[in-house]
Protein backbone atom coordinates (compact mmCIF):
# COMPACT_ATOMS: atom_id res chain seq x y z
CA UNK A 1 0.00 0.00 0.00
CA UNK A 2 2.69 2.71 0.89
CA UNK A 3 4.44 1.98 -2.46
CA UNK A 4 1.90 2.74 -4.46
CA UNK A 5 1.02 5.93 -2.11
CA UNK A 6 4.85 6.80 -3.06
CA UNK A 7 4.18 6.05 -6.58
CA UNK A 8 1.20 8.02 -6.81
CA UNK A 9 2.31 11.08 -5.38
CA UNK A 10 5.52 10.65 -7.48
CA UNK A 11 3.65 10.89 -10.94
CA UNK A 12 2.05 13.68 -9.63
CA UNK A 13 4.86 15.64 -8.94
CA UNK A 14 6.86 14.41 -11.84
CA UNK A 15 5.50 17.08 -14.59
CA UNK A 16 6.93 19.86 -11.90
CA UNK A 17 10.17 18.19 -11.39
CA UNK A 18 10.42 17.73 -15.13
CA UNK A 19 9.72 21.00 -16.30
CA UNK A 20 11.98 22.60 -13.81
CA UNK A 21 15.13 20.59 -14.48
CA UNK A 22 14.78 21.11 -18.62
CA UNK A 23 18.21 22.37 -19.60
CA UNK A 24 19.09 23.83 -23.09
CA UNK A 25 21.86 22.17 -25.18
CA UNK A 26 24.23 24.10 -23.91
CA UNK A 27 23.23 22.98 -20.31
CA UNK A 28 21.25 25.75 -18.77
CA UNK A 29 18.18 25.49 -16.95
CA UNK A 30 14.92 26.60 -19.83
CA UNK A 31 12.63 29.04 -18.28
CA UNK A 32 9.60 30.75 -19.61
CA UNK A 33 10.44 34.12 -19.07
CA UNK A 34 14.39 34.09 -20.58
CA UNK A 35 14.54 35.78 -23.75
CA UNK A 36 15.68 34.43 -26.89
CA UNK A 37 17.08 37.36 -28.85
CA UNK A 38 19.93 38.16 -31.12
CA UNK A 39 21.93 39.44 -27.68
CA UNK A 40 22.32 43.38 -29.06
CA UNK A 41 21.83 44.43 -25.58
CA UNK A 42 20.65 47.98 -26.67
CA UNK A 43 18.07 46.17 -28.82
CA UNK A 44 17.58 44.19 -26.11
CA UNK A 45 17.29 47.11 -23.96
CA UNK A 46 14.49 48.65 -26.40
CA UNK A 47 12.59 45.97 -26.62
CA UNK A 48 12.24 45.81 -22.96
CA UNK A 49 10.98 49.34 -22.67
CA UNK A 50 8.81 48.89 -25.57
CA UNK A 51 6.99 45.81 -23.71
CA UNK A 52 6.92 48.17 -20.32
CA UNK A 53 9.64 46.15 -18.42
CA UNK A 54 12.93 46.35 -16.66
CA UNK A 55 15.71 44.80 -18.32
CA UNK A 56 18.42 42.34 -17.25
CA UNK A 57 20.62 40.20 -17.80
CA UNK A 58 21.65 36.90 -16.42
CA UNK A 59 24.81 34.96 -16.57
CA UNK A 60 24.96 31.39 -16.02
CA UNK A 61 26.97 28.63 -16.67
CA UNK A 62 26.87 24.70 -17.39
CA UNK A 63 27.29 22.85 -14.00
CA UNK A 64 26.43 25.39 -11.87
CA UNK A 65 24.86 24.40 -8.74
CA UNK A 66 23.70 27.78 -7.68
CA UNK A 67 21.90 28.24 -10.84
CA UNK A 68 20.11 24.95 -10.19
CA UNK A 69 19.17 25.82 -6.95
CA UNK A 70 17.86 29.19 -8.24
CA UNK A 71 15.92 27.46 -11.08
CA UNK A 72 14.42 25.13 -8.95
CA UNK A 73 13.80 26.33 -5.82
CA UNK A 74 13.51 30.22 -6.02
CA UNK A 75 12.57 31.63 -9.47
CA UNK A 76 9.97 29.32 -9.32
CA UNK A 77 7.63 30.53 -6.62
CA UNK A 78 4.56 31.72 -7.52
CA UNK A 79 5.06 35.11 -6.71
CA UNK A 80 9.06 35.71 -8.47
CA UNK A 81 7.97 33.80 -11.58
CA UNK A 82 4.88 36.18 -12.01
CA UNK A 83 7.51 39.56 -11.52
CA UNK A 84 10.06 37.67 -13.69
CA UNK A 85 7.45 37.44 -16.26
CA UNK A 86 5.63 40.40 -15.97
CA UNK A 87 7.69 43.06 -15.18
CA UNK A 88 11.13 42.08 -16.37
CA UNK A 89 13.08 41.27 -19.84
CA UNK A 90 15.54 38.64 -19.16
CA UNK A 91 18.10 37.60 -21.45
CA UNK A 92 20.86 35.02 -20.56
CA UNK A 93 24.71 34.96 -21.11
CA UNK A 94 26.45 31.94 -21.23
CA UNK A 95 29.88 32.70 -19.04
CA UNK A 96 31.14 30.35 -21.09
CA UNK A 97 29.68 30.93 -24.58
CA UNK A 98 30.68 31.15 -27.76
CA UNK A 99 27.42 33.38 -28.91
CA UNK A 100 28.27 36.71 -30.25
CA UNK A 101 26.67 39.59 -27.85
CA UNK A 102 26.73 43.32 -29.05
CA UNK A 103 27.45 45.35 -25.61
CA UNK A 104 26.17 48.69 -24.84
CA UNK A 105 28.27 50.37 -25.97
CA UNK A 106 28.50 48.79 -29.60
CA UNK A 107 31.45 46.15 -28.91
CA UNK A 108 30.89 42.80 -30.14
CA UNK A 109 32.16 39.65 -28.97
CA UNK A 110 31.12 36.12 -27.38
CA UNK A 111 29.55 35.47 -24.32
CA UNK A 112 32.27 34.75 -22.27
CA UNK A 113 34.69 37.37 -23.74
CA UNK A 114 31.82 40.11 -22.34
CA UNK A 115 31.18 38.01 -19.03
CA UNK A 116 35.11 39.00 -18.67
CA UNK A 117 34.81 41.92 -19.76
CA UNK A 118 31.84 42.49 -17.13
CA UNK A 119 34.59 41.45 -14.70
CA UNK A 120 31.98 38.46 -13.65
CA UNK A 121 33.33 35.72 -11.09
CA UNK A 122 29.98 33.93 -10.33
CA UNK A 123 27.32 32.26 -11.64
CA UNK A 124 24.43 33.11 -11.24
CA UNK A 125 24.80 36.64 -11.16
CA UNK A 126 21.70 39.03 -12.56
CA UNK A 127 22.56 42.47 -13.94
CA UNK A 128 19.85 45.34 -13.88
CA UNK A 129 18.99 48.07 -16.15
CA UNK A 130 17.26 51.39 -16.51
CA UNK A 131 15.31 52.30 -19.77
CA UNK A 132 18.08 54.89 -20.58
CA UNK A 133 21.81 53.26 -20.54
CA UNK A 134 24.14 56.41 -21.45
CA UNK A 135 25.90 56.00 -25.03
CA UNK A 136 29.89 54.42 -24.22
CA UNK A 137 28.81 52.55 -21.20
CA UNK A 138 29.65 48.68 -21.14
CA UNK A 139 27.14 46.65 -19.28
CA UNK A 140 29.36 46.44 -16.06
CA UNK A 141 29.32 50.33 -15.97
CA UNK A 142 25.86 50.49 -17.07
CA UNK A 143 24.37 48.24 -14.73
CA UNK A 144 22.16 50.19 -11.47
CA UNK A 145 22.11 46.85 -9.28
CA UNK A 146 24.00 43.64 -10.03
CA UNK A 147 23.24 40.57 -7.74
CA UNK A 148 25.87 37.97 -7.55
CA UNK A 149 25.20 34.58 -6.37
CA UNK A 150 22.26 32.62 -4.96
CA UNK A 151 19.09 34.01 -2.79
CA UNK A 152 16.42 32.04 -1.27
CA UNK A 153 12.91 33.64 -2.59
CA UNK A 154 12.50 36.26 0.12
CA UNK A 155 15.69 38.26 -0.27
CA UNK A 156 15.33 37.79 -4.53
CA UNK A 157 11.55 38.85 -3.81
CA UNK A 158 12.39 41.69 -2.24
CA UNK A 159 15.07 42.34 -4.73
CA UNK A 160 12.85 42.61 -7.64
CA UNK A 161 10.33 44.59 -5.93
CA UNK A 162 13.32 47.10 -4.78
CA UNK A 163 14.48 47.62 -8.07
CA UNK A 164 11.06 47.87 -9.60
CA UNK A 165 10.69 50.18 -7.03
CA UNK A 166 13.92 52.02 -8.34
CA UNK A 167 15.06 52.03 -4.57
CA UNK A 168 18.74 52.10 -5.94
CA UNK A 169 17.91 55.53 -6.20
CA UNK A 170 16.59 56.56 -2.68
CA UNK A 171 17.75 56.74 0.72
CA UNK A 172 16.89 53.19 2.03
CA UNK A 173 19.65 50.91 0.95
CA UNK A 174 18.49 46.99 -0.51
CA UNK A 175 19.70 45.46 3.48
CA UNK A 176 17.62 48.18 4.84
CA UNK A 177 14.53 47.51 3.10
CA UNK A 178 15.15 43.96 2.63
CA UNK A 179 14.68 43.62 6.81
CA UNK A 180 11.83 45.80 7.04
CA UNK A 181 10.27 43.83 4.68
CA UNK A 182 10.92 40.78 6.16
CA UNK A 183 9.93 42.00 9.64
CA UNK A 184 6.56 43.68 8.06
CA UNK A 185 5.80 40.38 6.34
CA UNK A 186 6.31 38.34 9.99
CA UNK A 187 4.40 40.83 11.43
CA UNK A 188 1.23 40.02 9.16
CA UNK A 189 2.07 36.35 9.06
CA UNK A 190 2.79 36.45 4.99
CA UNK A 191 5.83 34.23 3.72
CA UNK A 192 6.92 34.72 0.08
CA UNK A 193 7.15 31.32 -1.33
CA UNK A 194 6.49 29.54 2.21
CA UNK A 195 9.47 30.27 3.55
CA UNK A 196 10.88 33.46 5.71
C-alpha cells in the first residue's frame, strides 16, 4: 500500500520536477520568461521598454549548482515567476559561450569574452537596467544593481520589488529595506514562497 502511495504522489509531482530541471543544449536550466534574442543588448534594452519592463541580464553557466538551486527552488515561486514574467526582460549569457553579444556600448564579442569583460566571477549573477543606458557605457558600468550569487525567494523577492521600485535611487539601501520587509511580512504572518 505505501508503495503505491509513493508512486502516486511521485507521478504527480513528476511534470513539476520535469519542467523545472529542462536544460538547453548548452546545459542551462529553460525558463519561460528568458529571452531568446539576437543578444544586441541595446536592442535588447528597447525591446524591454517597448513591452513596459525592466531589463536584465543573467549569466549562467553549465554545471552550476547555484543556478540549479535558483531554477528550482527560487525563481519558481509563484510570486518571483509572475515579476520575472511580468515586469522584467531577461536575457541570458552563457559565461562560457561562444554566442556573439553586441554590448552597450556597440562592442561585439562572445559570451564569455563580455562576461570578462563584465569582470563576472559567479554564476548566477543578474545584472539590472534602466530604460536609458548612457551611449559608451559597457554593461558592467551600465548596470544600477547587479546581484551575484544565490538568494532564497524572500531576499530575490524583495530584490525585484526594490528595483522595480527604483530604490537604488533613494535613501533606504536593498539590506535596509530587505529587513523591514521581512519583519513587516512576519508581522502580518505572509511568507513569500512559504518560507521566511
Amino acid at each position: 500500500m505505501l508503495r503505491t502511495v509513493m508512486a502516486a504522489a511521485l507521478v504527480a509531482i513528476a511534470p513539476s520536477i520535469a519542467a523545472a530541471q529542462a536544460l538547453t543544449g548548452d546545459g542551462l536550466h529553460e525558463a519561460d520568461w528568458l529571452h531568446e534574442t539576437f543578444r544586441d543588448l541595446r536592442e535588447d534594452l528597447g525591446d524591454a521598454t517597448a513591452e513596459g519592463k525592466r531589463f536584465a541580464v543573467i549569466i549562467e553557466q553549465r554545471g552550476c549548482i547555484y543556478c540549479t538551486r535558483m531554477h528550482e527552488e527560487v525563481f519558481v515561486v509563484p510570486e518571483i515567476e509572475e515579476m520575472l514574467s511580468d515586469d522584467f526582460f531577461f536575457v541570458r549569457i552563457n559565461m562560457h559561450g561562444a554566442t556573439e553579444v553586441t554590448d552597450f556600448d556597440g562592442e561585439v564579442m562572445t559570451e564569455s569574452d563580455i562576461a570578462r569583460r563584465w569582470r563576472n566571477m559567479f554564476t548566477p549573477t543578474i545584472l539590472f537596467f534602466e530604460s536609458d543606458v548612457p551611449p559608451g557605457e559597457s554593461g558592467a558600468e551600465a548596470a544600477v544593481v547587479t546581484m551575484p550569487g544565490a538568494f532564497g525567494a524572500p531576499t530575490m523577492y524583495d530584490l525585484l520589488q526594490w528595483v522595480l521600485d527604483e530604490g537604488y535611487d533613494g535613501d533606504e539601501d536593498f539590506q535596509r529595506y530587505h529587513a523591514r520587509m521581512f519583519n513587516e511580512r512576519a508581522a502580518a504572518g505572509l511568507r513569500i514562497g512559504g518560507t521566511e
